[in-house]
N, C-alpha and C. Protein backbone atom coordinates (compact mmCIF):
# COMPACT_ATOMS: atom_id res chain seq x y z
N UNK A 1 56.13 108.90 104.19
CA UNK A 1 56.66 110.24 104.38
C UNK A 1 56.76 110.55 105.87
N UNK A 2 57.25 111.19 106.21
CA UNK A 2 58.36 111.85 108.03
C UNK A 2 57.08 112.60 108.45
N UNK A 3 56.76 112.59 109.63
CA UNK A 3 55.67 113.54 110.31
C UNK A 3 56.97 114.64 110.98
N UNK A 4 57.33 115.61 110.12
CA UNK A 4 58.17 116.17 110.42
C UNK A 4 57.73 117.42 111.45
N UNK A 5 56.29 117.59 111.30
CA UNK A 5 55.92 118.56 112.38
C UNK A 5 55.71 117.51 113.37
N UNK A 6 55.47 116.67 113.71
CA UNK A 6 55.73 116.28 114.93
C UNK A 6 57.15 115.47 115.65
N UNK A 7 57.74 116.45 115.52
CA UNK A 7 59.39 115.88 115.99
C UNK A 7 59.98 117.10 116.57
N UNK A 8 61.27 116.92 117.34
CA UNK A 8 61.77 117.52 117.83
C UNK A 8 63.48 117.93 117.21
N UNK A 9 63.48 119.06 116.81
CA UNK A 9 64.78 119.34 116.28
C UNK A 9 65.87 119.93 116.97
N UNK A 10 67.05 119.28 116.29
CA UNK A 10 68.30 120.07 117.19
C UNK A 10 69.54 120.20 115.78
N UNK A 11 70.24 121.03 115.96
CA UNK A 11 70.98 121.10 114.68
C UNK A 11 72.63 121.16 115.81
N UNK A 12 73.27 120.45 115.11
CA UNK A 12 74.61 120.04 115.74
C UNK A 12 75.72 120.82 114.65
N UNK A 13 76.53 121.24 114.99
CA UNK A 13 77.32 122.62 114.16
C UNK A 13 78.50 121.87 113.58
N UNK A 14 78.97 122.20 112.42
CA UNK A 14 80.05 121.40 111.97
C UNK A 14 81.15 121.21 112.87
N UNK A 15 81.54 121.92 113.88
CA UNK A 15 82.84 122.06 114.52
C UNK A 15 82.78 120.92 115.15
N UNK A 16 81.35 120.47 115.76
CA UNK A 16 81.27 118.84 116.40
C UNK A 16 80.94 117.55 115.38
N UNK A 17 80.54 117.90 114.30
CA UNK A 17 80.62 116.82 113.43
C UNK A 17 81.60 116.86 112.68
N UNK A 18 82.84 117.35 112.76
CA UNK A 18 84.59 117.14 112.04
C UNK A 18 84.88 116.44 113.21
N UNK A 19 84.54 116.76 114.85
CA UNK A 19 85.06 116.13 115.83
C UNK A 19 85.11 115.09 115.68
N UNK A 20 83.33 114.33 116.41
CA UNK A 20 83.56 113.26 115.77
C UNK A 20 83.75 112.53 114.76
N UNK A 21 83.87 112.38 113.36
CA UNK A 21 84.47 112.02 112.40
C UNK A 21 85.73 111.99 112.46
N UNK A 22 86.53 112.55 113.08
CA UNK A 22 88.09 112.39 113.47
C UNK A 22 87.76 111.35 114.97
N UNK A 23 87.37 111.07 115.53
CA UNK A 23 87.26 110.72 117.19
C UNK A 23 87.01 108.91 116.25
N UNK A 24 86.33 109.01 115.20
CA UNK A 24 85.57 107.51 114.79
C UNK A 24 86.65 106.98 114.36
N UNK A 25 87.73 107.86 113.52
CA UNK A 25 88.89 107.06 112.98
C UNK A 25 89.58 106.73 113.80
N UNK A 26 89.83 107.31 114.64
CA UNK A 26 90.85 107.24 116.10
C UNK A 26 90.24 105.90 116.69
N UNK A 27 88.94 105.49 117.15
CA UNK A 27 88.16 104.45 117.40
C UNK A 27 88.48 103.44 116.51
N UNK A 28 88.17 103.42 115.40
CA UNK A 28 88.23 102.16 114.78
C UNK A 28 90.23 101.59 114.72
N UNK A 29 90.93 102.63 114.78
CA UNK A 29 92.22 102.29 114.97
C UNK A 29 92.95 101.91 116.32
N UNK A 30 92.00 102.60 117.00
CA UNK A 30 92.33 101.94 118.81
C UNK A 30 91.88 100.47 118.58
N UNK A 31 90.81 100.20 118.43
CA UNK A 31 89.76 99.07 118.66
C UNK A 31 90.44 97.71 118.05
N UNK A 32 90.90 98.12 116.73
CA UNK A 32 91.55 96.90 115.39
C UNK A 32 90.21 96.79 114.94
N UNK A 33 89.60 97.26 114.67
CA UNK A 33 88.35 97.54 113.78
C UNK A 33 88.78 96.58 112.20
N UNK A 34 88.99 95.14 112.08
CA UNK A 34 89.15 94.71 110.96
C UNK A 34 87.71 93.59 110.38
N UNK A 35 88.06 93.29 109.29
CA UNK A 35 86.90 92.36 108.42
C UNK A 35 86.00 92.78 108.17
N UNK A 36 85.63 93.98 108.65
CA UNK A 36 84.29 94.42 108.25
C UNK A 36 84.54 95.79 107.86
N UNK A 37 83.18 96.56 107.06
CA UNK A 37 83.71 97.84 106.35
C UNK A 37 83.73 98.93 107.29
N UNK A 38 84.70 99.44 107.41
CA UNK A 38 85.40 100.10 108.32
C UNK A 38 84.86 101.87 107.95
N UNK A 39 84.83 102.20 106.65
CA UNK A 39 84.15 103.24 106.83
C UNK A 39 82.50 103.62 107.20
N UNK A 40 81.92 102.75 106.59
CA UNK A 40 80.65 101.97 107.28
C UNK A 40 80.68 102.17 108.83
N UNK A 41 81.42 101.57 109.44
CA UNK A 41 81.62 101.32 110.82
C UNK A 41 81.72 103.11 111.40
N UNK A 42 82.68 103.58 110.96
CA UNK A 42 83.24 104.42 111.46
C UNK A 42 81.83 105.24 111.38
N UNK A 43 81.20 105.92 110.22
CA UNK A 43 79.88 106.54 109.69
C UNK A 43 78.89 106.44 111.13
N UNK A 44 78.75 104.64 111.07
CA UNK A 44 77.57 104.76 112.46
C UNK A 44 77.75 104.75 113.69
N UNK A 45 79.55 104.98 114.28
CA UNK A 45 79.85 106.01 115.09
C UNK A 45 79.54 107.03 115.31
N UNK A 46 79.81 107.72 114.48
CA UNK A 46 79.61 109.05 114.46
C UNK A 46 77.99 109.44 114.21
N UNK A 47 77.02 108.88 113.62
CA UNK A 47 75.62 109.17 113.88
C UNK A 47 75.25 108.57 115.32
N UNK A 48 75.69 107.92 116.09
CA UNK A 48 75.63 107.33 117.34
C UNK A 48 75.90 108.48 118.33
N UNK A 49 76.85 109.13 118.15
CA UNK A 49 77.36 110.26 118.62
C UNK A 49 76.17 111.86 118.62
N UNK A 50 76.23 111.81 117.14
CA UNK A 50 75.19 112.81 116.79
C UNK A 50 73.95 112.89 117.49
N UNK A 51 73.85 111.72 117.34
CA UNK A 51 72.01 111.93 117.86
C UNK A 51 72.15 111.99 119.86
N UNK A 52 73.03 111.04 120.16
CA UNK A 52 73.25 111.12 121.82
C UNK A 52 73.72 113.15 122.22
N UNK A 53 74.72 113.41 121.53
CA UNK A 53 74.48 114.87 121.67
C UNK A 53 73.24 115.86 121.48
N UNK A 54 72.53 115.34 120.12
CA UNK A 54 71.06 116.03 120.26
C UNK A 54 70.63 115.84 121.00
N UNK A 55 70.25 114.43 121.83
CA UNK A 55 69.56 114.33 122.71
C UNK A 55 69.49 114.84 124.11
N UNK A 56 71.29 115.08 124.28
CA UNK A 56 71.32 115.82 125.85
C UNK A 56 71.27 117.27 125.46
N UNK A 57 71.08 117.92 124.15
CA UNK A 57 70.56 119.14 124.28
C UNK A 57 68.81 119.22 124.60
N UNK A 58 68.58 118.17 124.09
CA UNK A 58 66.83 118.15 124.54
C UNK A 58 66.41 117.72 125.34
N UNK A 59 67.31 117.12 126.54
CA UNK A 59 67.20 116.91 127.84
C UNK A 59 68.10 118.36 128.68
N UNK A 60 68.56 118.88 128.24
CA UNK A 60 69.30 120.36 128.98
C UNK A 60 68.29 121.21 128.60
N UNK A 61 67.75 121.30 127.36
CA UNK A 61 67.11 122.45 127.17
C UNK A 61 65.89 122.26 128.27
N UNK A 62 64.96 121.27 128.64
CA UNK A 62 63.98 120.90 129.59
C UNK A 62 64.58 120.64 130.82
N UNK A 63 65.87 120.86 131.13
CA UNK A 63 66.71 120.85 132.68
C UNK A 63 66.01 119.34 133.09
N UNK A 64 66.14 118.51 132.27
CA UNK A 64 66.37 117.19 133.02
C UNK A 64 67.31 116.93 133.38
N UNK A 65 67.27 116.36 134.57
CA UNK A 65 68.71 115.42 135.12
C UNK A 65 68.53 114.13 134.72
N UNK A 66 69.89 113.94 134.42
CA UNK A 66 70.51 112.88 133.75
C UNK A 66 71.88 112.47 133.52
N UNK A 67 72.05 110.91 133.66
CA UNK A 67 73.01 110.86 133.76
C UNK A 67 73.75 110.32 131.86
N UNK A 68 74.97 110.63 131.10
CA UNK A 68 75.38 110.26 129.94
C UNK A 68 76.88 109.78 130.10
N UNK A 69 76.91 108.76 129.88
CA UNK A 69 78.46 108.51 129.89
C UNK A 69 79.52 108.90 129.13
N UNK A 70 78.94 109.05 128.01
CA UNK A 70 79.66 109.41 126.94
C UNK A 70 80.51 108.37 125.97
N UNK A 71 81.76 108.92 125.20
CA UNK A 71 81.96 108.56 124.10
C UNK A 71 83.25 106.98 124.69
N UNK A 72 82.79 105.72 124.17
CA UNK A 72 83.52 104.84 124.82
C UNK A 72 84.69 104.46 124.10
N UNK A 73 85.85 103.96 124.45
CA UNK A 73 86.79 103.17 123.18
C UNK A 73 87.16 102.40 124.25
N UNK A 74 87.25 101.39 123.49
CA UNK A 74 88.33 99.89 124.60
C UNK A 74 87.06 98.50 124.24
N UNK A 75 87.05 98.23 124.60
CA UNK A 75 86.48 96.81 125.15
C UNK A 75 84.92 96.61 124.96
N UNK A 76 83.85 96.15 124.45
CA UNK A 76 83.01 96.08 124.26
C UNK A 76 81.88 95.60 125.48
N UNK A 77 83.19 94.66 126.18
CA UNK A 77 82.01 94.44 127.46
C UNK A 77 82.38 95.17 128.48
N UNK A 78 83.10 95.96 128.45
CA UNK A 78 83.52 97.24 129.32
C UNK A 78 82.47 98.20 128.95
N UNK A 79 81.56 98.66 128.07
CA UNK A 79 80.45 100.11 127.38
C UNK A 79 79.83 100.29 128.15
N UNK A 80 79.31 101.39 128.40
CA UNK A 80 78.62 101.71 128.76
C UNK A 80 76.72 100.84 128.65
N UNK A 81 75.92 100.20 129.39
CA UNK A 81 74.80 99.25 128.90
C UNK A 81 74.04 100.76 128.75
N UNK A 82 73.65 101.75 129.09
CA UNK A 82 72.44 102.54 128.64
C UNK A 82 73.39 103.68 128.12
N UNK A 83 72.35 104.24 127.06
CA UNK A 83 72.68 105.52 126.54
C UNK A 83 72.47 106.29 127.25
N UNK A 84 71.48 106.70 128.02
CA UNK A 84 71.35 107.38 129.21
C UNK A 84 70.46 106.91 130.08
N UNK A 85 70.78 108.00 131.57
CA UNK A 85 69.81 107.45 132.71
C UNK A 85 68.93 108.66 133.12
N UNK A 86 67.44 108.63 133.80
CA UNK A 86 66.56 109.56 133.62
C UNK A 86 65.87 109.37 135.43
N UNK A 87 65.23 109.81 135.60
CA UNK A 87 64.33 109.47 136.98
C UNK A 87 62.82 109.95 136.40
N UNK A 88 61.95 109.51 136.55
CA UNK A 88 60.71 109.09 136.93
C UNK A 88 60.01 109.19 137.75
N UNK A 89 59.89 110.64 138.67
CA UNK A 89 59.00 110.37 140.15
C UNK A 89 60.00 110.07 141.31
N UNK A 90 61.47 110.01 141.08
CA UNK A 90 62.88 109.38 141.61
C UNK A 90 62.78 107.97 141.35
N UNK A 91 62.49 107.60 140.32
CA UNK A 91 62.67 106.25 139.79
C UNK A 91 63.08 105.83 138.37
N UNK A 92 64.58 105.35 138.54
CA UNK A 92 65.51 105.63 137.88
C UNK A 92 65.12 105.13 136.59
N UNK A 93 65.34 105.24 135.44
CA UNK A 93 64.69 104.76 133.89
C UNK A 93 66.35 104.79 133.01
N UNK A 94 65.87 103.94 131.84
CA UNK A 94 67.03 104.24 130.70
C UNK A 94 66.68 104.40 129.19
N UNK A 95 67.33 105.28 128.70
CA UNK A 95 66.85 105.66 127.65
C UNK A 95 67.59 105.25 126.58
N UNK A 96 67.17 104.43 125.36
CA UNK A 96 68.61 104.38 124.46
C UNK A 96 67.72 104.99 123.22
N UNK A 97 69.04 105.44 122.23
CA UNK A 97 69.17 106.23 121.22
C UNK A 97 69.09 105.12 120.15
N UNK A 98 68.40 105.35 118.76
CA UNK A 98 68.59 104.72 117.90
C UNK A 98 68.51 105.68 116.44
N UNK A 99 69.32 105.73 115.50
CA UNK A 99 69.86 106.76 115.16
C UNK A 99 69.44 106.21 113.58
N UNK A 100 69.20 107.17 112.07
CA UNK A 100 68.88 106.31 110.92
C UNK A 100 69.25 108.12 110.15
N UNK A 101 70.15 107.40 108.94
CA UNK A 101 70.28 108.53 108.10
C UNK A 101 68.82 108.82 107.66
N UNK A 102 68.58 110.67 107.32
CA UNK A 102 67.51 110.89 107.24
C UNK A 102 66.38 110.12 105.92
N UNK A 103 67.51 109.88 104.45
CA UNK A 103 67.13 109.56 103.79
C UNK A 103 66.53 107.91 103.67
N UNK A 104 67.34 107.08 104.79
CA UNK A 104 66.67 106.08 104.74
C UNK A 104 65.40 105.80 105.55
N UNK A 105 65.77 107.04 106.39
CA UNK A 105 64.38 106.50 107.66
C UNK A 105 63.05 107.12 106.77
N UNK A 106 63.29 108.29 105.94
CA UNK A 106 62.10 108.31 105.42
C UNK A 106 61.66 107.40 103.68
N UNK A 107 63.05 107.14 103.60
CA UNK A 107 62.51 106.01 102.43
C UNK A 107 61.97 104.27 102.67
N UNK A 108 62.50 104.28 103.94
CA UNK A 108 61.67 102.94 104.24
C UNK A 108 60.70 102.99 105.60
N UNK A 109 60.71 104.08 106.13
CA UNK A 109 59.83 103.73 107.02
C UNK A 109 60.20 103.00 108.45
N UNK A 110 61.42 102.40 108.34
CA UNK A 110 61.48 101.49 109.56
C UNK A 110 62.90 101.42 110.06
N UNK A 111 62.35 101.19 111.48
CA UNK A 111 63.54 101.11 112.58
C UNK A 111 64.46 99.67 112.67
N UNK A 112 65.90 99.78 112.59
CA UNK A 112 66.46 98.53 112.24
C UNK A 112 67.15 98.69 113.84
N UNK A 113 67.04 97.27 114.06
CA UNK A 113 67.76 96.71 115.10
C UNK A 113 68.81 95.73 115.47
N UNK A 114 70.13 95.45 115.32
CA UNK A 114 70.67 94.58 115.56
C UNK A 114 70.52 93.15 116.22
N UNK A 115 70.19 92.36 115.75
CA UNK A 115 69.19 90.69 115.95
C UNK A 115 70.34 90.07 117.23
N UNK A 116 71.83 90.53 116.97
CA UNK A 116 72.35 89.68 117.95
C UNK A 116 71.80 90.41 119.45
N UNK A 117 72.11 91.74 119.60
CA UNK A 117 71.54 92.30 120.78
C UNK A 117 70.30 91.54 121.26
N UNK A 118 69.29 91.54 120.14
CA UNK A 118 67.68 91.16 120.51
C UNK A 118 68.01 89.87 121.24
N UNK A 119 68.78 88.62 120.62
CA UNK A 119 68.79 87.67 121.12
C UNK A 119 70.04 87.18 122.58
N UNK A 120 70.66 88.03 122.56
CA UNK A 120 71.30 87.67 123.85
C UNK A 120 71.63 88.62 125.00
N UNK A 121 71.48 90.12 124.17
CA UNK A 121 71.21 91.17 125.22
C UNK A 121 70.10 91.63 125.87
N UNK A 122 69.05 90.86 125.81
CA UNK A 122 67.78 91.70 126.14
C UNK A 122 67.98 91.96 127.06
N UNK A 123 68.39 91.97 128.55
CA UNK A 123 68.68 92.62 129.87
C UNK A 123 69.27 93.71 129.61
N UNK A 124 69.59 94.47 128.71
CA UNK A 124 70.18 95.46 128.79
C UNK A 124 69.23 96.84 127.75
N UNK A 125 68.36 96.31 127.16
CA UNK A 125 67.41 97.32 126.08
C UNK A 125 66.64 98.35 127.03
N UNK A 126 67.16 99.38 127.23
CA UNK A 126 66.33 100.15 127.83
C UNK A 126 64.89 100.29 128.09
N UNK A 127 64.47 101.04 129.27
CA UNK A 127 63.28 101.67 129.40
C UNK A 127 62.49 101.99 128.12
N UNK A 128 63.39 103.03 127.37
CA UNK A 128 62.71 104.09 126.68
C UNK A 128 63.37 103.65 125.42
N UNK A 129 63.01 103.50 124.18
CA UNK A 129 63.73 103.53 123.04
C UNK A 129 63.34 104.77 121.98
N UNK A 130 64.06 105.49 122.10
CA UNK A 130 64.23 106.77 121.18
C UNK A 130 64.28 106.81 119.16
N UNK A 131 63.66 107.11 118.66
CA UNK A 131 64.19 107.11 116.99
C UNK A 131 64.05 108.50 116.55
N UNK A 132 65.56 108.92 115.82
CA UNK A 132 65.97 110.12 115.20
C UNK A 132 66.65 109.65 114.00
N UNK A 133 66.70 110.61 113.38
CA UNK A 133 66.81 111.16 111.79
C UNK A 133 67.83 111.72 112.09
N UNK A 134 69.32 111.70 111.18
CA UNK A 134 70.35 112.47 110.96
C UNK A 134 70.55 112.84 109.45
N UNK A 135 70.49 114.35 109.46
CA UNK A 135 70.57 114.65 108.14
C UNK A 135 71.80 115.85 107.70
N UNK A 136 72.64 116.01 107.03
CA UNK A 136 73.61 117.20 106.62
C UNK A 136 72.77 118.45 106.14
N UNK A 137 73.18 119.85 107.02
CA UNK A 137 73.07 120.84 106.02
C UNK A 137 73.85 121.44 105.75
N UNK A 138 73.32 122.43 104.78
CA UNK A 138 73.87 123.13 103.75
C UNK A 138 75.30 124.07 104.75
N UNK A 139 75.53 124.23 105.99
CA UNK A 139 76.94 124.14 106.86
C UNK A 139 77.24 123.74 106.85
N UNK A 140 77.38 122.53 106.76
CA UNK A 140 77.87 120.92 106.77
C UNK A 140 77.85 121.10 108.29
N UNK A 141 76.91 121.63 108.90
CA UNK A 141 76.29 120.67 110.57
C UNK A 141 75.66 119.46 109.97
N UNK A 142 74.50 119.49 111.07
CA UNK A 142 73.65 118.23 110.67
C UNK A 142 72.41 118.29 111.44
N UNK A 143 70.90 118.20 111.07
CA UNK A 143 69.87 118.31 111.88
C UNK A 143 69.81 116.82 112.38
N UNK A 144 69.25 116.81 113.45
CA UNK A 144 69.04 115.52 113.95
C UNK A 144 67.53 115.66 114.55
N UNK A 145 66.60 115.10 114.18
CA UNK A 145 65.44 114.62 114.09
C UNK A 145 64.47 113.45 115.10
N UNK A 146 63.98 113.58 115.91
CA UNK A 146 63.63 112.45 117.35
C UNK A 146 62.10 112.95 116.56
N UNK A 147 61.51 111.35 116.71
CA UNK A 147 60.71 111.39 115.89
C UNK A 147 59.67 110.56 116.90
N UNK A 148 60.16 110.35 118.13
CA UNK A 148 59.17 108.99 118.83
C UNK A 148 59.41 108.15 119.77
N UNK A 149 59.00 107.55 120.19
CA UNK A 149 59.56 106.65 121.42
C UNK A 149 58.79 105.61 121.35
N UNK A 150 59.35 104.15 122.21
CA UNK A 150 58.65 102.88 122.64
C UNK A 150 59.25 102.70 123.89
N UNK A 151 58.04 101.88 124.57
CA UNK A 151 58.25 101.21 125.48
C UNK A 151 59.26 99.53 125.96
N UNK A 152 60.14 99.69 126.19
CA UNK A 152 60.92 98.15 126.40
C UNK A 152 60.00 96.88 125.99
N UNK A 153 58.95 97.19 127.23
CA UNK A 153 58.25 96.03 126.91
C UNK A 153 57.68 95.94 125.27
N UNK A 154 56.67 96.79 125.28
CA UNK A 154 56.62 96.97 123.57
C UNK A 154 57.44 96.44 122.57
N UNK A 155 58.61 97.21 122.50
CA UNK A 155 59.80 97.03 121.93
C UNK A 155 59.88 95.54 121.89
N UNK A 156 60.37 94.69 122.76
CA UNK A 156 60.55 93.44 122.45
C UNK A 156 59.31 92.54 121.90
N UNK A 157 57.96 92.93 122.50
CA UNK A 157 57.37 91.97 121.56
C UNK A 157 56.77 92.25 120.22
N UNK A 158 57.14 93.82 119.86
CA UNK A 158 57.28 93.53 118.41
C UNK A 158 58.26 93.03 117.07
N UNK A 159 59.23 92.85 118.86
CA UNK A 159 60.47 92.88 117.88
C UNK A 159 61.14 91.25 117.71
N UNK A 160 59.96 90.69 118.40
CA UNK A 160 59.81 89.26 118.85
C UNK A 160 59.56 88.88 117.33
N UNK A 161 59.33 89.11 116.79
CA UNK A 161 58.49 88.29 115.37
C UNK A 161 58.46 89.36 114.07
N UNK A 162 59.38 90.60 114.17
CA UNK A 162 59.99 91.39 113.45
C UNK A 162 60.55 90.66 112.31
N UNK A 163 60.51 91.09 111.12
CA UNK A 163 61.19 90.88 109.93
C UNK A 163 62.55 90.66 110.27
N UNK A 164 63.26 90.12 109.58
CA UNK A 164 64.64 89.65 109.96
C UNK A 164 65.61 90.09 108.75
N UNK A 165 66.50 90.97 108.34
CA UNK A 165 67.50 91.01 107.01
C UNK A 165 68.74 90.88 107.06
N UNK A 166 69.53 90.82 106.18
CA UNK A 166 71.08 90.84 106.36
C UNK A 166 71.42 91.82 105.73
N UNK A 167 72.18 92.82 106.52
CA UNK A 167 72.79 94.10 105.58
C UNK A 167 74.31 93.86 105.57
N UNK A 168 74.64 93.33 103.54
CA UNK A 168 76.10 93.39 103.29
C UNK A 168 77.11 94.23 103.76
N UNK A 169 76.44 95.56 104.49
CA UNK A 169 77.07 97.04 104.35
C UNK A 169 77.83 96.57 105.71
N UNK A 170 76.54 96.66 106.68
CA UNK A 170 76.97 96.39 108.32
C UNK A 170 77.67 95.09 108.45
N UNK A 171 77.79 94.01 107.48
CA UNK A 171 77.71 92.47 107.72
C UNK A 171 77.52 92.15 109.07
N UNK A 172 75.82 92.48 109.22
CA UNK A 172 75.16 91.83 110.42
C UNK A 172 73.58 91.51 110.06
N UNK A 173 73.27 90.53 110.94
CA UNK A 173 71.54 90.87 110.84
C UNK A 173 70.87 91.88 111.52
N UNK A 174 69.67 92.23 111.08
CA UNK A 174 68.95 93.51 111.61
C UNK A 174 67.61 93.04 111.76
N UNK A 175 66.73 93.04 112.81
CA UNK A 175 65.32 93.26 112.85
C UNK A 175 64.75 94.29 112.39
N UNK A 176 63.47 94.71 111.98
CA UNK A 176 62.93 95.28 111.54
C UNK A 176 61.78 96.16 112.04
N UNK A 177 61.00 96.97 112.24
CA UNK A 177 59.60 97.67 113.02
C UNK A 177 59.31 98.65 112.25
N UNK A 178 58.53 98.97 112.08
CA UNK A 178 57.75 100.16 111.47
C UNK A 178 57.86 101.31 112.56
N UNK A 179 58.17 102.18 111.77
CA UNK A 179 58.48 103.48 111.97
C UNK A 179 57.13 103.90 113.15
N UNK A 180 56.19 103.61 112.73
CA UNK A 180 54.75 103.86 113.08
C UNK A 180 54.32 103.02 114.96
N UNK A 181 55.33 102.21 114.95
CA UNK A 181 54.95 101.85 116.39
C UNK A 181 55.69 102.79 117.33
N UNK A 182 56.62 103.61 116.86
CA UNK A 182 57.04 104.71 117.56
C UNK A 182 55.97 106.53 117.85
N UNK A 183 56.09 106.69 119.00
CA UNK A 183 55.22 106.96 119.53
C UNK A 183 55.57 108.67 119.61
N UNK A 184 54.88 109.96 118.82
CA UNK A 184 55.64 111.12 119.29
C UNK A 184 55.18 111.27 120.37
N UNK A 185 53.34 111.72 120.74
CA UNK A 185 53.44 111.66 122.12
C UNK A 185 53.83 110.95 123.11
N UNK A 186 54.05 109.70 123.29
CA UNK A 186 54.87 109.15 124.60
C UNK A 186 55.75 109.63 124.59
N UNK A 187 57.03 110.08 123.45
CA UNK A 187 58.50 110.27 123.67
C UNK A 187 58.07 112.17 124.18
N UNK A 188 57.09 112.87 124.10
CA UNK A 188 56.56 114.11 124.48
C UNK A 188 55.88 113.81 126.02
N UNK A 189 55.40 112.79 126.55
CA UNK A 189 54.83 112.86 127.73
C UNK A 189 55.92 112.34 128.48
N UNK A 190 57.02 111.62 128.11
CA UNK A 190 58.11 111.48 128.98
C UNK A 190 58.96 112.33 129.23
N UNK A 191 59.23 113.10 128.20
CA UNK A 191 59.88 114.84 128.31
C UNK A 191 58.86 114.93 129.07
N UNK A 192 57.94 115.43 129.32
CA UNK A 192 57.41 116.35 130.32
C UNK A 192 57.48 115.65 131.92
N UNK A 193 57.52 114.59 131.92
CA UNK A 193 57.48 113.48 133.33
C UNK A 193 59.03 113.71 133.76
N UNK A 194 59.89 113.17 133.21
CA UNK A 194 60.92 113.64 133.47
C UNK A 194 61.36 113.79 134.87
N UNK A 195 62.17 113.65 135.78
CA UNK A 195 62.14 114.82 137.00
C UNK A 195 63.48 115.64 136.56
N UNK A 196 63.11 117.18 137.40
CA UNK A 196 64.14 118.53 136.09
C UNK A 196 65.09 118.57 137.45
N UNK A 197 66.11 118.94 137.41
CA UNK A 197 67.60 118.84 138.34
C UNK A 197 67.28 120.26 139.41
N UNK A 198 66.27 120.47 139.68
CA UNK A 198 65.47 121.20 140.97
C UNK A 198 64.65 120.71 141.86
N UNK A 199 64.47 119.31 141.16
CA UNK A 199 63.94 118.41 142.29
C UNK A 199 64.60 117.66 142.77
């Protein structure tokens, strides 16, 4: 079950979740988005989206500076490598987003990771790894849910010897972690460390 009092909420208004849901189709038709399931695809666009917008409301609401690139289309090795950038004392950090419909993150418990990244991107896995919950309400907005944080280093060596699956849906492999190595206070003591756009 979700330690739902210890998380941080942001509710995103339907007018931006029709956006992107129109912005994902437009994407997967720029891109040639073929062989694989395309509404699938399009779906974890748009929760990719969701939660990176929650998140720079919960970095605005605490006046962090930061830098977000935003929403990419074209070329894959053209993307943006961090979801966002943060300072530290003026020492620059990166934060990435990892995003799980609400119902699965609390029916299994665990954070899935894409295995090809693990194995040939690791130079690029952020500082900070973020996990949120996206859920629909009854507006048809959507709450989005930050539930925790890890450390890079962390991150990889649990993710070193992580369960391994194949999801038909994504047709990719995924690593695996327990929900539980994610951390609310660290992802709460880094909000507060932060440096705020007055320094």
């Amino acid at each position: 079950m979700l330690d739902e009092k210890n998380s941080i909420e942001i509710i995103v208004p339907k007018i931006l979740v029709d956006a992107f849901k129109l912005l994902a189709k437009q994407k997967i038709t720029h891109e040639g988005w073929t062989g694989r399931n395309t509404d699938r695809k399009a779906k974890n666009f748009v929760m990719c989206w969701l939660s990176e917008y929650a998140w720079k409301e919960v970095l605005g609401n605490k006046e962090i500076k930061y830098i977000h690139e935003g929403i990419y289309v074209g070329p894959v090795e053209y993307s943006p490598k961090s979801d966002f950038i943060v300072w530290e004392k003026d020492v620059k950090k990166s934060i990435g987003i990892r995003s799980r419909s609400y119902d699965q993150l609390s029916k299994y418990m665990e954070v899935s990771y894409p295995d090809d990244r693990l194995r040939v991107e690791k130079e690029i896995i952020s500082d900070y790894i973020i996990i949120c919950s996206i859920k629909d309400t009854l507006s048809g907005g959507v709450l989005v849910q930050f539930f925790g944080a890890i450390k890079r280093k962390d991150f990889l060596e649990k993710y070193e010897n992580a369960e391994k699956k194949f999801s038909p849906i994504n047709q990719e492999n995924f690593r695996l972690l327990s929900l539980k190595e994610f951390s609310y206070e660290l992802m709460s003591e880094k909000i507060s460390a932060f440096d705020r756009r007055s320094n």
